[in-house]
Each structure stands twice: as structure tokens, then as C-alpha cells.
Protein backbone atom coordinates (compact mmCIF):
# COMPACT_ATOMS: atom_id res chain seq x y z
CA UNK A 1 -119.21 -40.78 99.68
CA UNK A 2 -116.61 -43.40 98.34
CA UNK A 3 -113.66 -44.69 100.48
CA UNK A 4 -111.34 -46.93 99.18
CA UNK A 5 -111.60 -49.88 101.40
CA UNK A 6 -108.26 -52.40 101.50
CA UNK A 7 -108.45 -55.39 103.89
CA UNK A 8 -105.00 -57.01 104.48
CA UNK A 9 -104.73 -60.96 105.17
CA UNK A 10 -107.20 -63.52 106.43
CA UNK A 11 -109.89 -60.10 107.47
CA UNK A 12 -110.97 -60.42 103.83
CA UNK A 13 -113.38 -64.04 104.67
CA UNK A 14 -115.10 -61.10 107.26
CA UNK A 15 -117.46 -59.53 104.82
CA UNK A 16 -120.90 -59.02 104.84
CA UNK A 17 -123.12 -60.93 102.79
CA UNK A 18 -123.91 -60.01 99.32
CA UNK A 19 -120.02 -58.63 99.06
CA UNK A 20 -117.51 -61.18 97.29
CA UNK A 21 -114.05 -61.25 98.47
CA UNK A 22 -111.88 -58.38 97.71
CA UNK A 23 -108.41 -57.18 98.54
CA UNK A 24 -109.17 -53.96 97.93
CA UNK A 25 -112.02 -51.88 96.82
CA UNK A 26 -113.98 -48.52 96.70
CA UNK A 27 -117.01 -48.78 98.65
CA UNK A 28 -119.82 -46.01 98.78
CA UNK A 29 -120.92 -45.31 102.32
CA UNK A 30 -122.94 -42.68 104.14
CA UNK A 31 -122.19 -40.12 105.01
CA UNK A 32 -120.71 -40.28 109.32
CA UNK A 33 -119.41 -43.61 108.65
CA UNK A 34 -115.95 -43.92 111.19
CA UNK A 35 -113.49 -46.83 110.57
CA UNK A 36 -115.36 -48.33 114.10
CA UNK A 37 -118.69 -48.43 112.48
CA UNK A 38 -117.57 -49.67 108.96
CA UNK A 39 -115.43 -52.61 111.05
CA UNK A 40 -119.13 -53.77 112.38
CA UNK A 41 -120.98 -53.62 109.19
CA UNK A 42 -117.91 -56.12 107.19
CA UNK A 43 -118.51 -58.06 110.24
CA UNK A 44 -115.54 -58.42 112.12
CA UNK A 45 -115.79 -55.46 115.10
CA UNK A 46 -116.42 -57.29 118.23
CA UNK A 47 -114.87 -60.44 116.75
CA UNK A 48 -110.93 -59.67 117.06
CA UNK A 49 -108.48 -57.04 117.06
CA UNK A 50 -107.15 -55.39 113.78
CA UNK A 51 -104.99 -52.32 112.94
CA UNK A 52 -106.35 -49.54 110.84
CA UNK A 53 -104.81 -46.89 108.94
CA UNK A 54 -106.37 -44.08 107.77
CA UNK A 55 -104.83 -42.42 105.00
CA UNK A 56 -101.52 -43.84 105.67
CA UNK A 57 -101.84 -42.88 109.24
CA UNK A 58 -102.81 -45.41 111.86
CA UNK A 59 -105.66 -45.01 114.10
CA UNK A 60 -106.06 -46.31 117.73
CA UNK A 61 -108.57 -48.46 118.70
CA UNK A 62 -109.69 -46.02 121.33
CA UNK A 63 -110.34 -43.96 118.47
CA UNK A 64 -112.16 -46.12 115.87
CA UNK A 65 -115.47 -44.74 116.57
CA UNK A 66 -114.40 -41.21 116.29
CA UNK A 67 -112.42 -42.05 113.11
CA UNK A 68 -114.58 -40.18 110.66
CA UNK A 69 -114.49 -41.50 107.15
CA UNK A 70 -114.31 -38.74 104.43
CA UNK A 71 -115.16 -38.91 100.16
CA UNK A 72 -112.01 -39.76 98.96
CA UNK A 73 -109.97 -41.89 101.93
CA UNK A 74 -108.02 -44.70 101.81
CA UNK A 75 -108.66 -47.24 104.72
CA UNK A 76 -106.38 -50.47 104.69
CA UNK A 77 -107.35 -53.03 108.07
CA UNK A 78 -104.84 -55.26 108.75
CA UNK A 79 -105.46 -58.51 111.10
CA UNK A 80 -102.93 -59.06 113.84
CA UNK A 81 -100.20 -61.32 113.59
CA UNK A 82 -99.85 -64.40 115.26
CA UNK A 83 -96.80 -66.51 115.65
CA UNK A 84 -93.84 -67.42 117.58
């Protein structure tokens, strides 16, 4: 399946090796990929926390891992902002 994959900010330096930098990109994925298990394979999962929104709609982070990814989504991760 392909899911159009856009990560927002400073998450784009958490990407597994042999994929270049990207803002955003399709990506083809198996088939019972969730937004959880795609967050581990770019790397950044346990790491820190990030928002998600799947198909314009944002998914909690309870949820991540039953966030089923489908041919055809858009997923944009965005890093958390800092600041004061």
C-alpha cells in the first residue's frame, strides 16, 4: 500500500537509514502498518513525543498502535514545540 508520509520540523533528521531527508513523501508499506509502528521503523518512537494526524484528523498517542494505515492516507508527524 502507499501512504503519503509528511514529517513536520526537526522529526525529518529521524529516518531510517538508506532514506534521505524528505519533507514529505509517499512511502509503500505493508500491509497492518499503524502510525505507532511506522513511528518505530523512521526511528523516532520511544525517542520523544510527536503529534500525528491521520488524514487531517489527529490521533492520540494512546491510539498510535491501533492507528491502522490504509492505501491512499495522508500521515503528517509533527514534533512538539518547545519554548517559552
Amino acid at each position: 500500500m502507499r501512504v503519503n508520509v509528511k514529517l513536520m520540523g526537526w522529526l525529518r533528521h529521524y529516518l531510517r537509514e538508506g532514506i534521505e531527508e524528505f519533507d514529505d513523501r509517499d512511502l509503500d508499506l505493508a500491509s497492518g502498518e499503524t502510525v505507532g509502528s511506522l513511528a518505530t521503523t523512521l526511528g523516532f518512537r520511544g525517542e520523544l513525543d510527536f503529534l500525528a494526524l491521520l488524514n487531517g484528523e489527529r490521533v492520540l498517542t494512546d491510539s498510535f498502535d491501533q492507528a491502522l494505515l490504509k492505501d491512499g492516507d495522508e500521515l503528517v508527524l509533527i514534533p512538539p514545540l518547545k519554548g517559552g
